[in-house]
C-alpha atoms as a PDB file:
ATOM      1  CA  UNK A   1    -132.839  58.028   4.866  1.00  0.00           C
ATOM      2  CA  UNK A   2    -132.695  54.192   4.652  1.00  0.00           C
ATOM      3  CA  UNK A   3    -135.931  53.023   2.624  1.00  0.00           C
ATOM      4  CA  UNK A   4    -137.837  50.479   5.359  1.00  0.00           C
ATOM      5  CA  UNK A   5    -138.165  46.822   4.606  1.00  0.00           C
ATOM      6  CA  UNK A   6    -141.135  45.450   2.398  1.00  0.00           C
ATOM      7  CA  UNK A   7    -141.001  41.973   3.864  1.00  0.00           C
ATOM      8  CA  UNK A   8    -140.787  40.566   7.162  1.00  0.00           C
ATOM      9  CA  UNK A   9    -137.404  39.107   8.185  1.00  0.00           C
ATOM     10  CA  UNK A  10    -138.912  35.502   9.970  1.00  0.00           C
ATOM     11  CA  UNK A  11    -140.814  34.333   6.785  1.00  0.00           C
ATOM     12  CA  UNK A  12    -137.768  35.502   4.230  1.00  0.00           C
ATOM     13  CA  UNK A  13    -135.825  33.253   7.106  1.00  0.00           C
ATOM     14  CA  UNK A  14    -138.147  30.332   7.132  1.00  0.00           C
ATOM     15  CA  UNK A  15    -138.150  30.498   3.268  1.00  0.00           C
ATOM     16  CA  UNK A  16    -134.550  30.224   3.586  1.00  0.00           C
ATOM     17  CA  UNK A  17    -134.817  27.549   5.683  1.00  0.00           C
ATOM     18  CA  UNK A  18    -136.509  25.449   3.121  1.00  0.00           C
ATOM     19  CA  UNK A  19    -134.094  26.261   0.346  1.00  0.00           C
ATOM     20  CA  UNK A  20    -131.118  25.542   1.864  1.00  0.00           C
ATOM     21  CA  UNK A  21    -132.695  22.005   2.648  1.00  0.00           C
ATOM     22  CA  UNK A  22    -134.078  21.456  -0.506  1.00  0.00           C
ATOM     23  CA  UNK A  23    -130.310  22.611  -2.578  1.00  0.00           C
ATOM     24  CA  UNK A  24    -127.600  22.068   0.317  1.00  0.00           C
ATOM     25  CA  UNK A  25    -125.452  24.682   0.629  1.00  0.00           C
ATOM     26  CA  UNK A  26    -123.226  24.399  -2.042  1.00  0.00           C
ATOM     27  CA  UNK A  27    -126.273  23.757  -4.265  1.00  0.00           C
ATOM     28  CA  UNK A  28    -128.146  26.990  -3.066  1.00  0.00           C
ATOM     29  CA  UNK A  29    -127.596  30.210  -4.416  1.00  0.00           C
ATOM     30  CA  UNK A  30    -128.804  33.961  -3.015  1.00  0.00           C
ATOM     31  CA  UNK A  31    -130.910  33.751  -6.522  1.00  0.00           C
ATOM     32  CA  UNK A  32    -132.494  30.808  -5.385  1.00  0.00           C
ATOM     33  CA  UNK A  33    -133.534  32.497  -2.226  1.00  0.00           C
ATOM     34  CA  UNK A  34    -134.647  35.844  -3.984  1.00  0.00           C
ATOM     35  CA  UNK A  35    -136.789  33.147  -6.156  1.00  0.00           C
ATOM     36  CA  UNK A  36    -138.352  31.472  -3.490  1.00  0.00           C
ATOM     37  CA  UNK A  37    -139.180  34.516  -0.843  1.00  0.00           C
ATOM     38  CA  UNK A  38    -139.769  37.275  -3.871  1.00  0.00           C
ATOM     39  CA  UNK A  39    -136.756  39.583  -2.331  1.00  0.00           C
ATOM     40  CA  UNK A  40    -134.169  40.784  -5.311  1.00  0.00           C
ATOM     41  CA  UNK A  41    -130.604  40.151  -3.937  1.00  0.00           C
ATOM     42  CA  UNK A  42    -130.189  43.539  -3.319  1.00  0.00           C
ATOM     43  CA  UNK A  43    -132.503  43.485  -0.765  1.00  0.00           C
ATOM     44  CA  UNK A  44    -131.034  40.465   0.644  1.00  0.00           C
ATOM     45  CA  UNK A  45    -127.810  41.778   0.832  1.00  0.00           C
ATOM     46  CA  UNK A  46    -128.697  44.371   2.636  1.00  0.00           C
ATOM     47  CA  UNK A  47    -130.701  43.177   5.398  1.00  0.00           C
ATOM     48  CA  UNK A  48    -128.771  39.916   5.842  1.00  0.00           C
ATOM     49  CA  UNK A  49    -125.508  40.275   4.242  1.00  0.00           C
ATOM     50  CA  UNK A  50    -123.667  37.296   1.497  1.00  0.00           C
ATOM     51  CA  UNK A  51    -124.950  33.801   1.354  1.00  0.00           C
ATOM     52  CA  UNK A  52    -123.199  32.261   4.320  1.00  0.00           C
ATOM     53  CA  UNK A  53    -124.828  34.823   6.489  1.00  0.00           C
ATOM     54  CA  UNK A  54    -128.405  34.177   5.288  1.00  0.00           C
ATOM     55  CA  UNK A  55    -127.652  30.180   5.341  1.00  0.00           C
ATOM     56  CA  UNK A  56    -126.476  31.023   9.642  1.00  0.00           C
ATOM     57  CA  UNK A  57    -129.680  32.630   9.949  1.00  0.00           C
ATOM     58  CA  UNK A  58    -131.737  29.355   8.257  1.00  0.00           C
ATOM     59  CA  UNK A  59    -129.635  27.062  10.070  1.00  0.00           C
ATOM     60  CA  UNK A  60    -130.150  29.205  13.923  1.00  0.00           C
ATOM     61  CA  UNK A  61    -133.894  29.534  13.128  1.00  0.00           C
ATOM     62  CA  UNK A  62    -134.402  25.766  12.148  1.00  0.00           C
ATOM     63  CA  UNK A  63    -132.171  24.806  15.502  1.00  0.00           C
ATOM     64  CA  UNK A  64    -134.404  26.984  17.476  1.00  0.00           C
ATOM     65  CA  UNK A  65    -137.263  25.003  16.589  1.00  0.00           C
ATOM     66  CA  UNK A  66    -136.023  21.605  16.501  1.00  0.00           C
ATOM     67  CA  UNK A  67    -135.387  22.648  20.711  1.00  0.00           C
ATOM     68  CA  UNK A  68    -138.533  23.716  21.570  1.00  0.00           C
ATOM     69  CA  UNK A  69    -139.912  20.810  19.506  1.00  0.00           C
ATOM     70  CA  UNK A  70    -138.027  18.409  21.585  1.00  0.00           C
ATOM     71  CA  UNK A  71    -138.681  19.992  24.830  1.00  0.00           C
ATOM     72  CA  UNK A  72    -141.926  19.308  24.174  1.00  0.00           C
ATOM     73  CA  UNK A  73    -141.426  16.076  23.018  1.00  0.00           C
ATOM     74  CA  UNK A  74    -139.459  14.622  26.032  1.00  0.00           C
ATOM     75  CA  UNK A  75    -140.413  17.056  28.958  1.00  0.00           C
ATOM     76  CA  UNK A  76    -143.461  15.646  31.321  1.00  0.00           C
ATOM     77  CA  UNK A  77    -143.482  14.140  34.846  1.00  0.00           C
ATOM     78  CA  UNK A  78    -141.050  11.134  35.783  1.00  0.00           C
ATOM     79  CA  UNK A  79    -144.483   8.727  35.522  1.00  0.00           C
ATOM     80  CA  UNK A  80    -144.411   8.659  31.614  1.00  0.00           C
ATOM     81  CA  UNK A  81    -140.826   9.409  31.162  1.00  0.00           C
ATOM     82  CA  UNK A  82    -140.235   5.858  29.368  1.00  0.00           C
ATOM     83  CA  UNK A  83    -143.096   6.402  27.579  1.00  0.00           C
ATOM     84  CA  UNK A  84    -141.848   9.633  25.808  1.00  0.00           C
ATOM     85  CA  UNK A  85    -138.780   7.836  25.789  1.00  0.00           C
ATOM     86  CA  UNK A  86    -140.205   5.273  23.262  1.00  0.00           C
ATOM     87  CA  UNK A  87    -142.335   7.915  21.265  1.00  0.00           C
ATOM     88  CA  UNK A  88    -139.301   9.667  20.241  1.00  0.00           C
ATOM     89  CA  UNK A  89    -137.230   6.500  19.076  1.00  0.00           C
ATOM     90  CA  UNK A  90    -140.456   5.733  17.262  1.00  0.00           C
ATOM     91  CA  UNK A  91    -141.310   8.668  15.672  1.00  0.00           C
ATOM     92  CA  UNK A  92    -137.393   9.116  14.462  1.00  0.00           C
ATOM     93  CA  UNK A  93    -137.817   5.686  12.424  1.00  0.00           C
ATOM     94  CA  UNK A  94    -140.946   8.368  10.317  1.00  0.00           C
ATOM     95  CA  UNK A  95    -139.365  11.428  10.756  1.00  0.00           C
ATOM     96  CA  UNK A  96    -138.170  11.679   6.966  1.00  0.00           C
ATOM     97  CA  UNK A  97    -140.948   9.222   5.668  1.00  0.00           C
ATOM     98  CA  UNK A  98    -143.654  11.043   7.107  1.00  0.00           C
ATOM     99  CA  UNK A  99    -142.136  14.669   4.990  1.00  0.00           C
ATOM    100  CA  UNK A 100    -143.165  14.166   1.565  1.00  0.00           C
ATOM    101  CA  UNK A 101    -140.062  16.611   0.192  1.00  0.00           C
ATOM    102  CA  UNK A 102    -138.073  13.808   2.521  1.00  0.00           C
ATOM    103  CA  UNK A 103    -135.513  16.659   3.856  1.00  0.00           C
ATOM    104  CA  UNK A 104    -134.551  15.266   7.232  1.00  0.00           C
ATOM    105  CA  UNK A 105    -132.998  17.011   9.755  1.00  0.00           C
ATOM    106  CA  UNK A 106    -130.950  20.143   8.472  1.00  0.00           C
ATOM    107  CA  UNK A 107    -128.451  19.633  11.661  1.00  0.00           C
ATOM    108  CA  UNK A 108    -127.959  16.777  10.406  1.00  0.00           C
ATOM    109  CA  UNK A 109    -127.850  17.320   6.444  1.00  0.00           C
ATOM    110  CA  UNK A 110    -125.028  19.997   7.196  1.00  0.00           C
ATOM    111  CA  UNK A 111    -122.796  18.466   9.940  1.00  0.00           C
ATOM    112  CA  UNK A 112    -121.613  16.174   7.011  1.00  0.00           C
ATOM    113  CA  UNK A 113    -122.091  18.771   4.651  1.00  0.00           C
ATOM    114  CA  UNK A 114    -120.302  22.031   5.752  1.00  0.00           C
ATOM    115  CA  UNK A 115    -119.320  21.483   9.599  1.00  0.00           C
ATOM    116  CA  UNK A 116    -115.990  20.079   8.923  1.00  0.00           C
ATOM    117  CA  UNK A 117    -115.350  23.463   7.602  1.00  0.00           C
ATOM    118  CA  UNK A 118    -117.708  25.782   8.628  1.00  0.00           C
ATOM    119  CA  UNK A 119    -116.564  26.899  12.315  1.00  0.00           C
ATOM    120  CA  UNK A 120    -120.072  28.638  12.641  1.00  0.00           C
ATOM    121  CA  UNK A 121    -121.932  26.024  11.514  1.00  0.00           C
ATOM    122  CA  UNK A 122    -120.213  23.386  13.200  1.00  0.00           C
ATOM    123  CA  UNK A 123    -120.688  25.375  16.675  1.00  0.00           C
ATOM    124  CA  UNK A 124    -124.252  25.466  15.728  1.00  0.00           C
ATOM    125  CA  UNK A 125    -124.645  22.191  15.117  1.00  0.00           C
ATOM    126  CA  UNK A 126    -122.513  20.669  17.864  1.00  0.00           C
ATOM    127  CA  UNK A 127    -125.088  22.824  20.192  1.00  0.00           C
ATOM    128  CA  UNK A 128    -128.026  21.211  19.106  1.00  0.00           C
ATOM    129  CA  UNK A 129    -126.792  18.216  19.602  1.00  0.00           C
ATOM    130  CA  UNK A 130    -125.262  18.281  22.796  1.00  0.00           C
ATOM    131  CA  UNK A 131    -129.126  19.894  24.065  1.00  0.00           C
ATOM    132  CA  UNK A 132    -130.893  17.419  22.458  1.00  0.00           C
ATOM    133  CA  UNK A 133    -128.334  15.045  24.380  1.00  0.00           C
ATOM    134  CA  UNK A 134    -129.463  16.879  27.182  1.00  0.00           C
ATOM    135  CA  UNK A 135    -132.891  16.722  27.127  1.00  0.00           C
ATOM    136  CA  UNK A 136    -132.504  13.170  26.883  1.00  0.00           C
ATOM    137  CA  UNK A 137    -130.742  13.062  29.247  1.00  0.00           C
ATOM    138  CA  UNK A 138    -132.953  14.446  31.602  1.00  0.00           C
ATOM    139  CA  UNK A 139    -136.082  12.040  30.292  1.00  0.00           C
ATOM    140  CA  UNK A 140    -133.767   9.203  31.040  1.00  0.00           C
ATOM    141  CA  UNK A 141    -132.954  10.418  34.681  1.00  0.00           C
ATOM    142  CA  UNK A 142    -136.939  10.266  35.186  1.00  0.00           C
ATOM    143  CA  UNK A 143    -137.689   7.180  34.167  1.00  0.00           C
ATOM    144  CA  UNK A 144    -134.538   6.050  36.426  1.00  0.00           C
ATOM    145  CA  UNK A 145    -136.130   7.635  39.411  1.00  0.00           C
ATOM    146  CA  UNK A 146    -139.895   6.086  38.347  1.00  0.00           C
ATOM    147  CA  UNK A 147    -138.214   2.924  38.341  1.00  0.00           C
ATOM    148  CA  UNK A 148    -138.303   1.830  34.621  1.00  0.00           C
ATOM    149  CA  UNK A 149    -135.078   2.326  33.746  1.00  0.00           C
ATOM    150  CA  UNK A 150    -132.202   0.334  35.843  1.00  0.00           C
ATOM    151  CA  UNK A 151    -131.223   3.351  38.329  1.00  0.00           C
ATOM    152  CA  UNK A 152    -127.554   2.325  37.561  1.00  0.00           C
ATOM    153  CA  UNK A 153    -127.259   2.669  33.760  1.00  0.00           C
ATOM    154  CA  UNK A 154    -125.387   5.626  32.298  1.00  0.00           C
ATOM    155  CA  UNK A 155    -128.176   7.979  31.258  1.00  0.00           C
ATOM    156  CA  UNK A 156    -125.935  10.077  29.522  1.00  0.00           C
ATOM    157  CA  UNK A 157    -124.750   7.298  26.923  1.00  0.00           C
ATOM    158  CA  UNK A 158    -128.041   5.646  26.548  1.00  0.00           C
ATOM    159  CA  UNK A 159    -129.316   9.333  25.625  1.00  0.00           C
ATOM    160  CA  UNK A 160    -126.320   9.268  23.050  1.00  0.00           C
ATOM    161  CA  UNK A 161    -126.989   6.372  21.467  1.00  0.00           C
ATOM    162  CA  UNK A 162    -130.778   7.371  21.075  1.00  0.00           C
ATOM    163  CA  UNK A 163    -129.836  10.711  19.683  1.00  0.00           C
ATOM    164  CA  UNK A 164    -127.260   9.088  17.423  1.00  0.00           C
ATOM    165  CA  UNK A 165    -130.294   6.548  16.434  1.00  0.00           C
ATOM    166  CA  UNK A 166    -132.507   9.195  15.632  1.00  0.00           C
ATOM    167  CA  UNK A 167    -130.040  11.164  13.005  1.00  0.00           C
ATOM    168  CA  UNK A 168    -129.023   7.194  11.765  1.00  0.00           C
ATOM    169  CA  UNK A 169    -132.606   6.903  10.905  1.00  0.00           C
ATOM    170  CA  UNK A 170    -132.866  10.109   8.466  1.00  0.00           C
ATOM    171  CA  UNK A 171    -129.847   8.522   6.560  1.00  0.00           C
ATOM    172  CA  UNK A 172    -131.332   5.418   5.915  1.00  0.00           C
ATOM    173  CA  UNK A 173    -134.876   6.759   5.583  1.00  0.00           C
ATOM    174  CA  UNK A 174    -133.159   8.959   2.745  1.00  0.00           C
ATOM    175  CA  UNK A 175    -131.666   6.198   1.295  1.00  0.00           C
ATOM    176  CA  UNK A 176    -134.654   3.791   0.592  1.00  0.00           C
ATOM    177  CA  UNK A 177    -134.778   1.712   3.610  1.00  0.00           C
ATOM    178  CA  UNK A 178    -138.571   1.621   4.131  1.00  0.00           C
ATOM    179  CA  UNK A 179    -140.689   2.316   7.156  1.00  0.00           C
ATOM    180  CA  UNK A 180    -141.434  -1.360   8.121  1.00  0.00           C
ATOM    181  CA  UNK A 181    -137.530  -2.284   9.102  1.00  0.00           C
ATOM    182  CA  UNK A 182    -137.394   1.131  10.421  1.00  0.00           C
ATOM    183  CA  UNK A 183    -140.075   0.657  12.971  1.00  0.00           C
ATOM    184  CA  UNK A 184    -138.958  -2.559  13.579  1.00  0.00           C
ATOM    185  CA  UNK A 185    -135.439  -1.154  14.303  1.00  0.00           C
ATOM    186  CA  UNK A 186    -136.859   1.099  16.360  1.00  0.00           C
ATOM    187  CA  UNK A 187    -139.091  -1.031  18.773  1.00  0.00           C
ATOM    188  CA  UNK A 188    -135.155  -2.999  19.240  1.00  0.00           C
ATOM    189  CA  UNK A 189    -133.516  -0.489  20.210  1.00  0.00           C
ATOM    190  CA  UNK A 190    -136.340   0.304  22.853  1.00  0.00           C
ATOM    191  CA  UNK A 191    -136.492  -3.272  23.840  1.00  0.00           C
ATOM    192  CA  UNK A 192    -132.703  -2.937  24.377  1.00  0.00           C
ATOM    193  CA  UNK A 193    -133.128  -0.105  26.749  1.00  0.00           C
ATOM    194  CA  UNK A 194    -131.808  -1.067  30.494  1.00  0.00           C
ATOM    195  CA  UNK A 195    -135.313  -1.613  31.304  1.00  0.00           C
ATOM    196  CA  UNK A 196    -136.256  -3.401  34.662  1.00  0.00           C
ATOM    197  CA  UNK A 197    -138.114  -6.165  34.749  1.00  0.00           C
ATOM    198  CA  UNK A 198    -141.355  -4.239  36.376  1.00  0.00           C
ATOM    199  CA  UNK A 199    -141.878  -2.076  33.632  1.00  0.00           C
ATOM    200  CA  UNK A 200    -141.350  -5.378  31.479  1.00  0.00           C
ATOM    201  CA  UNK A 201    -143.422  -6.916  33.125  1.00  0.00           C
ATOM    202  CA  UNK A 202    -146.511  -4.108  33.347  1.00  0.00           C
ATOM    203  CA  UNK A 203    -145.730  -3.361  29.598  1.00  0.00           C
ATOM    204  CA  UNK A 204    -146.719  -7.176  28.879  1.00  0.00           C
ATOM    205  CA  UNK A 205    -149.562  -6.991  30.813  1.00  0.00           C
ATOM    206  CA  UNK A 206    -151.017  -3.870  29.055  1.00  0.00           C
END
């Protein structure tokens, strides 16, 4: 008979999850996961196969959680759409800063890593992005219809370009730009939102 499992399988994963960040994948090794989740190699192998396999697991669990994450984030009635709208692009300029081990978002880290190459990874990745794109979306579309964002702007580029601010911000975040030009980037690239001039003009008034 197969001896059971002496660990359980979502905090070996989450471990993971943190090693893979901390070392990249190239830089990550199965003995570096055995080191940080206390499970011999052996034991890795045989619940979640060779490296690649555990680092698919990492990346699908971490993906999972950025979703729901952003969901929450950006879902809400069409009143304070623009509002969550602006908390996001905000909170993106701190997203790295705020994480003292300053990992960013894995998504990110391994698109220019491993996707290029990876065809599991990359489908991964390209998923997360495109929901996140989404969900934008969608937050855009209600502030349209609350009448703060011009109702004839393309919702689905100016959820793009907020998306591809966001991931911008880790890189430059990681790269010493500090937290000062960041928010400051980030309030212009609110500003330069197809706002219309009511919710200009009630956000001055406020």
């Amino acid at each position: 008979m197969a001896r059971p499992r002496n660990f359980d399988e979502q905090t070996v994963i989450e471990a993971a999850v943190r090693v893979f960040r901390t070392g990249g994948y190239t830089g990550t090794s199965l003995d570096d996961i055995s080191g940080a989740t206390g499970v011999g190699r052996g034991s890795l192998y045989a619940s979640f196969g060779d490296k690649h396999a555990v680092f698919m697991k990492a990346l699908r669990e971490y993906v999972r959680q950025a979703l729901v994450q952003t969901h929450e984030e950006l879902d809400g009635p069409d009143e304070t759409a623009v509002d969550r709208l602006h908390a996001w692009i905000v909170s993106g300029a701190g997203f790295v800063l705020r994480d003292d081990e300053r990992f960013g978002c894995m998504a990110g880290k391994f698109a220019l890593e491993v996707a290029d190459h990876d065809a599991a990874a990359h489908e991964v990745i390209l998923g997360v992005f495109s929901e996140q794109q989404r969900i934008l979306t969608d937050c855009v579309a209600a502030a349209q219809r609350h009448g703060d964002i011009d109702a004839e702007a393309n919702g689905c580029a100016i959820a793009c370009m907020i998306l591809s601010l966001n991931r911008g911000m880790d890189v430059m975040a990681k790269g010493g730009i500090d937290q000062g030009a960041l928010d400051a980037a980030a309030e212009q690239a609110f500003s330069g939102l197809p706002l219309t001039e009511a919710y200009r003009s009630r956000r001055k008034s406020s």
